[in-house]
N, C-alpha and C. Protein backbone atom coordinates (compact mmCIF):
# COMPACT_ATOMS: atom_id res chain seq x y z
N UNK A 1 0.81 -1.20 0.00
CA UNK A 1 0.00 0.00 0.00
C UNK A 1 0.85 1.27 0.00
N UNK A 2 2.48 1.17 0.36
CA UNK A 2 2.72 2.32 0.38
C UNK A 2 3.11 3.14 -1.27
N UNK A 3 3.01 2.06 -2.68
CA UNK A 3 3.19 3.09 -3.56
C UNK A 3 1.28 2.97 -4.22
N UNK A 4 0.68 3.16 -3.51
CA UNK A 4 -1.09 3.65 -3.69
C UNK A 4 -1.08 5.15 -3.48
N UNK A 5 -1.51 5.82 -4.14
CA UNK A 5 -1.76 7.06 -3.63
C UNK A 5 -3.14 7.48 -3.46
N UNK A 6 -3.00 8.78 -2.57
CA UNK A 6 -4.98 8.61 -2.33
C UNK A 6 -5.60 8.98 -3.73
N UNK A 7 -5.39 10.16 -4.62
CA UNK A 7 -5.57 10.41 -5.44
C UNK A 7 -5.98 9.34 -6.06
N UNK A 8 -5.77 7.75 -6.13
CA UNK A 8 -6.75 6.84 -6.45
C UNK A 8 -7.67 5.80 -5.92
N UNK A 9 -7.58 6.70 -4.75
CA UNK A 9 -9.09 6.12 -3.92
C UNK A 9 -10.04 7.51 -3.49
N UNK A 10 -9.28 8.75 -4.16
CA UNK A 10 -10.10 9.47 -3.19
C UNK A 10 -11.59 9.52 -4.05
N UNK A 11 -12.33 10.20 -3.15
CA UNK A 11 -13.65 10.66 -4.33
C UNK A 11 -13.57 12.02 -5.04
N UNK A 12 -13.67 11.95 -6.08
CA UNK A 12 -13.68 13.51 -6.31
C UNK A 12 -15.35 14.39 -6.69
N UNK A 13 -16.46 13.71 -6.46
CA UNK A 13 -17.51 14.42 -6.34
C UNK A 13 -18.09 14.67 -5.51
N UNK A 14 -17.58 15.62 -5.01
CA UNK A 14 -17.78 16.50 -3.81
C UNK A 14 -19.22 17.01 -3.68
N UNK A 15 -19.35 17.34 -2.32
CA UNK A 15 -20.69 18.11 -1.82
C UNK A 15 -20.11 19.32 -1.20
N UNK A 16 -20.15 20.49 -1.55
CA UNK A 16 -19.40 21.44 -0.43
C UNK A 16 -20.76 22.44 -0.29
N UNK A 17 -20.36 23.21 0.56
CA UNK A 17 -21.12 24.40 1.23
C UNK A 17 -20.47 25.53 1.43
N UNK A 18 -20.95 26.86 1.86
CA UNK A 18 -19.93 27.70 2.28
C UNK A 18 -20.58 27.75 4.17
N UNK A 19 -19.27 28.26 4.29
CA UNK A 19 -19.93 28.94 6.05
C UNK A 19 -21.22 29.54 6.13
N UNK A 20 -21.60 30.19 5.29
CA UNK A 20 -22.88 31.02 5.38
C UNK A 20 -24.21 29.91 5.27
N UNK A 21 -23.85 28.74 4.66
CA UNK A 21 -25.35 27.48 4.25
C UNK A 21 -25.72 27.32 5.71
N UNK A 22 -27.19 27.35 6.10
CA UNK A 22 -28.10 26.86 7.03
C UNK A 22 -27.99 25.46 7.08
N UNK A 23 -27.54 25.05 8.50
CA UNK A 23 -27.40 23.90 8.65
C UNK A 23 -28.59 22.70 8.23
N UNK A 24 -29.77 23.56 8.32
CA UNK A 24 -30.67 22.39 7.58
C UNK A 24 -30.41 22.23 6.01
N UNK A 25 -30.02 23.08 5.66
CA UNK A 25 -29.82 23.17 3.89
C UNK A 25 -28.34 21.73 3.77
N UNK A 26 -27.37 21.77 4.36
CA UNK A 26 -26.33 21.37 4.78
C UNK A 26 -26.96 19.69 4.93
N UNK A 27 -27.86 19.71 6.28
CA UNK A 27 -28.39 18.52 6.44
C UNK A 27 -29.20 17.80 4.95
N UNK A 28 -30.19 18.82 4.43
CA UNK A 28 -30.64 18.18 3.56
C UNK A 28 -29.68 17.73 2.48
N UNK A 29 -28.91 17.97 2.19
CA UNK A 29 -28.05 17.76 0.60
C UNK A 29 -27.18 16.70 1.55
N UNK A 30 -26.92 16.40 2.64
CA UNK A 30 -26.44 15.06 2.99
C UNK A 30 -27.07 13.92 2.81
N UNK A 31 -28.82 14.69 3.67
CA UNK A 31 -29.54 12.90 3.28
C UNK A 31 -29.61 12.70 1.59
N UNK A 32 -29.93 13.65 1.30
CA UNK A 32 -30.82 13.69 -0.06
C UNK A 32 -29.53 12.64 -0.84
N UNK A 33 -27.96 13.33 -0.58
CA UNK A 33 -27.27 11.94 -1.33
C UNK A 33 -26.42 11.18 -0.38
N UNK A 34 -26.99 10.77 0.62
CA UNK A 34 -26.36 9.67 1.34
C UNK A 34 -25.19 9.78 1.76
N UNK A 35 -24.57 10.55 1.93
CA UNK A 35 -23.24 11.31 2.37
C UNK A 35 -23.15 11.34 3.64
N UNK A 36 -21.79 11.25 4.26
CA UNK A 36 -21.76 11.29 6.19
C UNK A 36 -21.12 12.85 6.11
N UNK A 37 -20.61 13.82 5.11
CA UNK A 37 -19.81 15.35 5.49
C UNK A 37 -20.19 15.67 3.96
N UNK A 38 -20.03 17.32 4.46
CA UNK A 38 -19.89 18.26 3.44
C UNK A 38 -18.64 19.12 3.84
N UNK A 39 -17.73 19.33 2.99
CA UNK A 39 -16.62 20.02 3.04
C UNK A 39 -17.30 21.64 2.86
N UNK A 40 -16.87 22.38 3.81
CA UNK A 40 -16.86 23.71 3.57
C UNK A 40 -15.73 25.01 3.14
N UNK A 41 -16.06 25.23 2.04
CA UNK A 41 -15.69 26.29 0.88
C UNK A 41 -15.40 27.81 1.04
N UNK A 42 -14.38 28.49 0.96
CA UNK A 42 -14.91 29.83 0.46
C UNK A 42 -15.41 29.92 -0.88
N UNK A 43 -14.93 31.18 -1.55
CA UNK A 43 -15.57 31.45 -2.81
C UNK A 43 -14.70 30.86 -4.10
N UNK A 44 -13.58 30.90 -3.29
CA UNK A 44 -12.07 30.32 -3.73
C UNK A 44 -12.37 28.64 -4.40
N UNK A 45 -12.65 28.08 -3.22
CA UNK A 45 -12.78 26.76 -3.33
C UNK A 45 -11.79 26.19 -2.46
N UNK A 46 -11.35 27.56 -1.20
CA UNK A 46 -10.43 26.73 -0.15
C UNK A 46 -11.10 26.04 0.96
N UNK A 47 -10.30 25.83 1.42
CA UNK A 47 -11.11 25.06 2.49
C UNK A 47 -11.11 25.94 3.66
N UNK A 48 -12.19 25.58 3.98
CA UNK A 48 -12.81 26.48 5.40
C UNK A 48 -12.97 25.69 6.41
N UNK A 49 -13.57 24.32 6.31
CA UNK A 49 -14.27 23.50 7.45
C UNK A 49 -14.54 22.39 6.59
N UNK A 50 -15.06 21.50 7.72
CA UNK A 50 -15.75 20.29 7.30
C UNK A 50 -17.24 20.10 8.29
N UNK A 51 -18.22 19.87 8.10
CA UNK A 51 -19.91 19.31 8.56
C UNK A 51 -19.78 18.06 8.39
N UNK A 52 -19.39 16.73 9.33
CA UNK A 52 -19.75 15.94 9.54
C UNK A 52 -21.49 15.85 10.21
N UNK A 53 -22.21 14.20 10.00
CA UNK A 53 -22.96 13.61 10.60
C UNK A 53 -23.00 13.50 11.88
N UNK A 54 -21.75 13.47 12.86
CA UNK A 54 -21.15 13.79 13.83
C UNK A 54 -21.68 14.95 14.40
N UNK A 55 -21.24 15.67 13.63
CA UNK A 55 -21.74 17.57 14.36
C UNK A 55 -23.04 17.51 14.63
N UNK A 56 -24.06 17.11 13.64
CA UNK A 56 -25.33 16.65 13.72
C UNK A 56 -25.80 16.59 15.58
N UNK A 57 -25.24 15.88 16.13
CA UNK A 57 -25.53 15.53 17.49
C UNK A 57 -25.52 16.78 18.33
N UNK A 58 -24.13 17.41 18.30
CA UNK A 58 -24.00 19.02 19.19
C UNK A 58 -24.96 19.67 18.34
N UNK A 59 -25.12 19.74 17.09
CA UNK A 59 -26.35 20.84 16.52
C UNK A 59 -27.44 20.87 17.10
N UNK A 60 -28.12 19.22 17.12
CA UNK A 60 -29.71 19.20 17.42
C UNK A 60 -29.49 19.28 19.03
N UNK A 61 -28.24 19.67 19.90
CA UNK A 61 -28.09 19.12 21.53
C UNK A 61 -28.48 21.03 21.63
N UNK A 62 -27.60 21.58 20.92
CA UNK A 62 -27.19 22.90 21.54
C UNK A 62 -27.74 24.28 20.56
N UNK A 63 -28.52 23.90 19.65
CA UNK A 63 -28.90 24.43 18.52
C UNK A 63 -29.83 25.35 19.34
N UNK A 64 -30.01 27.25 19.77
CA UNK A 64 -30.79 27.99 20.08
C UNK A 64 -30.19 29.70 19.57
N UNK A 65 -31.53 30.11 18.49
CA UNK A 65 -32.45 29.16 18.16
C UNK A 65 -32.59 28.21 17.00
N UNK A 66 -33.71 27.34 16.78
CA UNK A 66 -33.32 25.97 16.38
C UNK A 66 -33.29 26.51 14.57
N UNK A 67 -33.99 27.67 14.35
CA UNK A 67 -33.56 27.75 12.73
C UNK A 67 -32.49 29.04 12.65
N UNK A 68 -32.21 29.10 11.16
CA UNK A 68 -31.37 30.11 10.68
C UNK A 68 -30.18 30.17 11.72
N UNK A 69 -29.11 28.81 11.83
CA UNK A 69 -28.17 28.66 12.04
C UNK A 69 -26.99 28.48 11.02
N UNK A 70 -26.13 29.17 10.91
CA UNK A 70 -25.27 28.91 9.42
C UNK A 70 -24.03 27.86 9.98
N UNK A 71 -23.60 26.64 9.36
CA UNK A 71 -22.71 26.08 9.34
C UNK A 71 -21.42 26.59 9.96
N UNK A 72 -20.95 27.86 9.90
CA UNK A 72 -19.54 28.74 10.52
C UNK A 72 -19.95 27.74 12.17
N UNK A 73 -21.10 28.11 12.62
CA UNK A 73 -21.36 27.89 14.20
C UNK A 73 -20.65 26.32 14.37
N UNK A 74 -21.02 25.25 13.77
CA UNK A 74 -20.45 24.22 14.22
C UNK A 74 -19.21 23.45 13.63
N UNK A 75 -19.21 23.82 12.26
CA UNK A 75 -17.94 22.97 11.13
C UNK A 75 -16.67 22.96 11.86
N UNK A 76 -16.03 22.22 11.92
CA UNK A 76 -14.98 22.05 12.31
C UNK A 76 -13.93 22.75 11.76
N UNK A 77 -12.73 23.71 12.27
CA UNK A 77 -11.93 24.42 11.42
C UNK A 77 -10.60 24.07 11.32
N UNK A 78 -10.03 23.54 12.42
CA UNK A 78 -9.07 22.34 12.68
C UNK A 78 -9.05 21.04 11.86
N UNK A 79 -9.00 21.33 10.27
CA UNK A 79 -9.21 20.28 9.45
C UNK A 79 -7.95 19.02 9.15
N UNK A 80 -7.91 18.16 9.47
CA UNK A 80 -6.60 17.57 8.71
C UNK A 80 -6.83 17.36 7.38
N UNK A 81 -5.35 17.18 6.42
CA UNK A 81 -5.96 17.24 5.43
C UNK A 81 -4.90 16.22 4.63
N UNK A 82 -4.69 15.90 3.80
CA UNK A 82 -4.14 14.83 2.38
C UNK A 82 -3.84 15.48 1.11
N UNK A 83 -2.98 15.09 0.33
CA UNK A 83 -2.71 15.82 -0.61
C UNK A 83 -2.66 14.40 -1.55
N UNK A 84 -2.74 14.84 -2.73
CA UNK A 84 -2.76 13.93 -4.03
C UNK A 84 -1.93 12.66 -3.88
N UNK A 85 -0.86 13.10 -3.38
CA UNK A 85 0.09 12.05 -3.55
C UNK A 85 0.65 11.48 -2.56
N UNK A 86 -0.30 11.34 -1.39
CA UNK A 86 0.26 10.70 -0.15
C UNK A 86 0.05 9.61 -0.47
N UNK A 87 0.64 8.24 0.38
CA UNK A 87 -0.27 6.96 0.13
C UNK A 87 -1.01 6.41 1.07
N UNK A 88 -2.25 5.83 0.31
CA UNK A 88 -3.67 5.75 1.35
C UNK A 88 -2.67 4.80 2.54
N UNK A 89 -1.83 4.48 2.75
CA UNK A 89 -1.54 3.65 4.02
C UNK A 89 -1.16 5.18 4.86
N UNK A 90 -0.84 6.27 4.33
CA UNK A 90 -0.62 7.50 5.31
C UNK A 90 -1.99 8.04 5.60
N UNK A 91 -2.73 7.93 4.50
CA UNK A 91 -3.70 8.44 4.84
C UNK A 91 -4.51 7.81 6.15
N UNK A 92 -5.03 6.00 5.63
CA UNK A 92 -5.59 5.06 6.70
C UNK A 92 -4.98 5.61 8.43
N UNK A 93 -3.66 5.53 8.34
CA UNK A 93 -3.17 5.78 9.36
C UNK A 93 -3.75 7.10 10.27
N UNK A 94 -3.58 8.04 9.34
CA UNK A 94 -3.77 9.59 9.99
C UNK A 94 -5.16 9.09 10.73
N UNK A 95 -5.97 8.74 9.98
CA UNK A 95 -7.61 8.55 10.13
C UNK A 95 -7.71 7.48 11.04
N UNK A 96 -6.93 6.22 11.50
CA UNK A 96 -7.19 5.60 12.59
C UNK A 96 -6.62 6.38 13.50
N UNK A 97 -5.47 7.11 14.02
CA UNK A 97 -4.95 7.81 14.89
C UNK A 97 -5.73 8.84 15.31
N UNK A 98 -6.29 9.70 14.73
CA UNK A 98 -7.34 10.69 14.77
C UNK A 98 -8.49 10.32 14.93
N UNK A 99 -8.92 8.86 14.68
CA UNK A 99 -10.51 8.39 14.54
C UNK A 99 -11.25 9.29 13.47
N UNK A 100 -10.65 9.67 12.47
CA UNK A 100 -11.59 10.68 11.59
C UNK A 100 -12.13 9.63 10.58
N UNK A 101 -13.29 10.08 10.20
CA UNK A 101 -14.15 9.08 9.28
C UNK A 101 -13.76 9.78 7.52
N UNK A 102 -13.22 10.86 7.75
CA UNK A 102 -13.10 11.92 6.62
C UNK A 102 -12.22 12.79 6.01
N UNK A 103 -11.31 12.49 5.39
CA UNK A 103 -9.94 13.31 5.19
C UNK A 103 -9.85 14.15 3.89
N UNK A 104 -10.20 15.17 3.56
CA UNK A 104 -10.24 16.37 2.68
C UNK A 104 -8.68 16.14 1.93
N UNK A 105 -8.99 15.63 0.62
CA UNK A 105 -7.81 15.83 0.17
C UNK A 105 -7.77 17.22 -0.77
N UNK A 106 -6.52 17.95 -0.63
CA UNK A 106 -6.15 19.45 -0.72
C UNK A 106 -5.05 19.57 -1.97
N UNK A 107 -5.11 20.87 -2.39
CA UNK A 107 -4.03 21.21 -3.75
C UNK A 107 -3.95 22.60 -3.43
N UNK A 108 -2.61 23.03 -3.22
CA UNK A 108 -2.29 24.11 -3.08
C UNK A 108 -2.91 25.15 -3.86
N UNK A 109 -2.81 25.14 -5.43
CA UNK A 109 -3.52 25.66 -6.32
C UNK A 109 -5.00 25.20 -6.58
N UNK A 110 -5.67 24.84 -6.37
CA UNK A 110 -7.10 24.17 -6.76
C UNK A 110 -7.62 24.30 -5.32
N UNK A 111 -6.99 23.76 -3.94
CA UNK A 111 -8.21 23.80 -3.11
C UNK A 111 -8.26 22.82 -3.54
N UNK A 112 -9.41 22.30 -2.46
CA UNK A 112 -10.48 20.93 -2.19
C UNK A 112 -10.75 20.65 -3.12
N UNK A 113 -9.83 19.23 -3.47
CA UNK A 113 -10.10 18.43 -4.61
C UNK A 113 -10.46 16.83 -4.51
N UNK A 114 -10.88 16.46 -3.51
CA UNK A 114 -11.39 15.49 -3.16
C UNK A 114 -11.46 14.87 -2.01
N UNK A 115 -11.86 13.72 -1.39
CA UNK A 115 -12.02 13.64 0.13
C UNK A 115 -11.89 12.13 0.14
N UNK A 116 -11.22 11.16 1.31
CA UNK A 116 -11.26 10.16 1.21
C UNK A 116 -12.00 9.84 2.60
N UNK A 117 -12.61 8.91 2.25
CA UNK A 117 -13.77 8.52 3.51
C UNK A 117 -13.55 7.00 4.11
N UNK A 118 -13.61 6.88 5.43
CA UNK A 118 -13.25 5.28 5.62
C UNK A 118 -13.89 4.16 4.96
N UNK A 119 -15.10 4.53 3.95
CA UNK A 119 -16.08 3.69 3.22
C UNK A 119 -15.12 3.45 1.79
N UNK A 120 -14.41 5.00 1.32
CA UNK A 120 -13.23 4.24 0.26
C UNK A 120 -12.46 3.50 0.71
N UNK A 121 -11.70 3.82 1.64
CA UNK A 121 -10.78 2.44 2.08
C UNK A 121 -11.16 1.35 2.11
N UNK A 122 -12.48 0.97 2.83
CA UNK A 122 -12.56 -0.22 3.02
C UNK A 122 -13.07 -0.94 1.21
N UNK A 123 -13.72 0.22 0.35
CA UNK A 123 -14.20 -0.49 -0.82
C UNK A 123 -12.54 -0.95 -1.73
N UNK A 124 -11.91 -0.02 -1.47
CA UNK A 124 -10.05 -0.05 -1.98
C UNK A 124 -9.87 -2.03 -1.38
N UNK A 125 -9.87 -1.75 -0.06
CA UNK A 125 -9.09 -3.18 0.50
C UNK A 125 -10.32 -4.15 -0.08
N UNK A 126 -11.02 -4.09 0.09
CA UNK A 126 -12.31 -5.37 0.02
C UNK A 126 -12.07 -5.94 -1.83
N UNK A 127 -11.66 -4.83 -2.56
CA UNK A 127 -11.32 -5.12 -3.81
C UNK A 127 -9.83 -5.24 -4.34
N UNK A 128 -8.78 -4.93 -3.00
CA UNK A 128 -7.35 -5.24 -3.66
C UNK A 128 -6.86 -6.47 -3.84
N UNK A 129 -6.03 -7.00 -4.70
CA UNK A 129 -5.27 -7.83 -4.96
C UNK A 129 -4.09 -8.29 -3.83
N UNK A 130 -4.46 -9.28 -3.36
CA UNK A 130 -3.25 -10.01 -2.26
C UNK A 130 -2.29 -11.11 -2.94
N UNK A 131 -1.00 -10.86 -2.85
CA UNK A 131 -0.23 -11.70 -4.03
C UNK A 131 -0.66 -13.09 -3.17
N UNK A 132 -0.49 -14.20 -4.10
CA UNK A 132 0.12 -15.80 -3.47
C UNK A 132 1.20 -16.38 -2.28
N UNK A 133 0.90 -16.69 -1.41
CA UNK A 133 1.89 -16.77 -0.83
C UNK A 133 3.43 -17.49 -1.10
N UNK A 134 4.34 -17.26 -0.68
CA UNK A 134 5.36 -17.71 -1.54
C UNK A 134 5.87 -19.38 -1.01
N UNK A 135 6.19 -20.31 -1.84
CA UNK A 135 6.12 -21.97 -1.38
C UNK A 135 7.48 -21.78 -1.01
């Protein structure tokens, strides 16, 4: 795994938001496509934050009042992040050490260019090739 790079496990069709999206707007475009985060955007396309499913819990715990809350209030801004050409065994790692379900992969020039989620990894391993063992 170490010459894999994420760049071919990451996803690159993103859901993003900016700080300013209402967390229900946020919520809906998660269920609506089955998604656990939305990466949050400036205008740029840098990264600002991430809205996990997670946050979900402090939102609906601490949410007053309960509408017209914008995403800035809870997204996480302390993002870790991945770049094109790490390899998913750095990546896996970061994400078991951290327990993160979600790693924003980043391009200096471009911004948020894709995100690897513990659901790619596991679809990566469940479909990799294990050589023969040797006689």
């Amino acid at each position: 795994m170490d010459d894999i790079f994420v760049a071919r496990i990451m996803s690159t069709d993103l859901h993003t938001v900016t700080p300013d999206t209402l967390v229900e707007d946020a919520a809906s475009v998660m269920l609506e496509e089955g998604i656990g985060s939305v990466v949050v955007v400036d205008d740029d396309n840098q990264l600002e934050g991430i809205l996990t499913n997670t946050d979900f819990v402090d939102i609906v715990a601490q949410s007053r009042p309960k509408a017209q809350t914008t995403v800035s209030k809870y997204m996480s801004t302390d993002v870790v992040t991945a770049s094109a050409q790490d390899t998913i065994r750095d990546a896996a790692d970061l994400m078991v050490e951290r327990g993160f379900h979600h790693l924003p992969v980043v391009n200096e020039a471009e911004g948020v260019i894709g995100i690897v989620t513990t659901s790619d990894l596991t679809a990566y391993l469940s479909t990799a090739q294990t050589p023969s063992p040797s006689d």
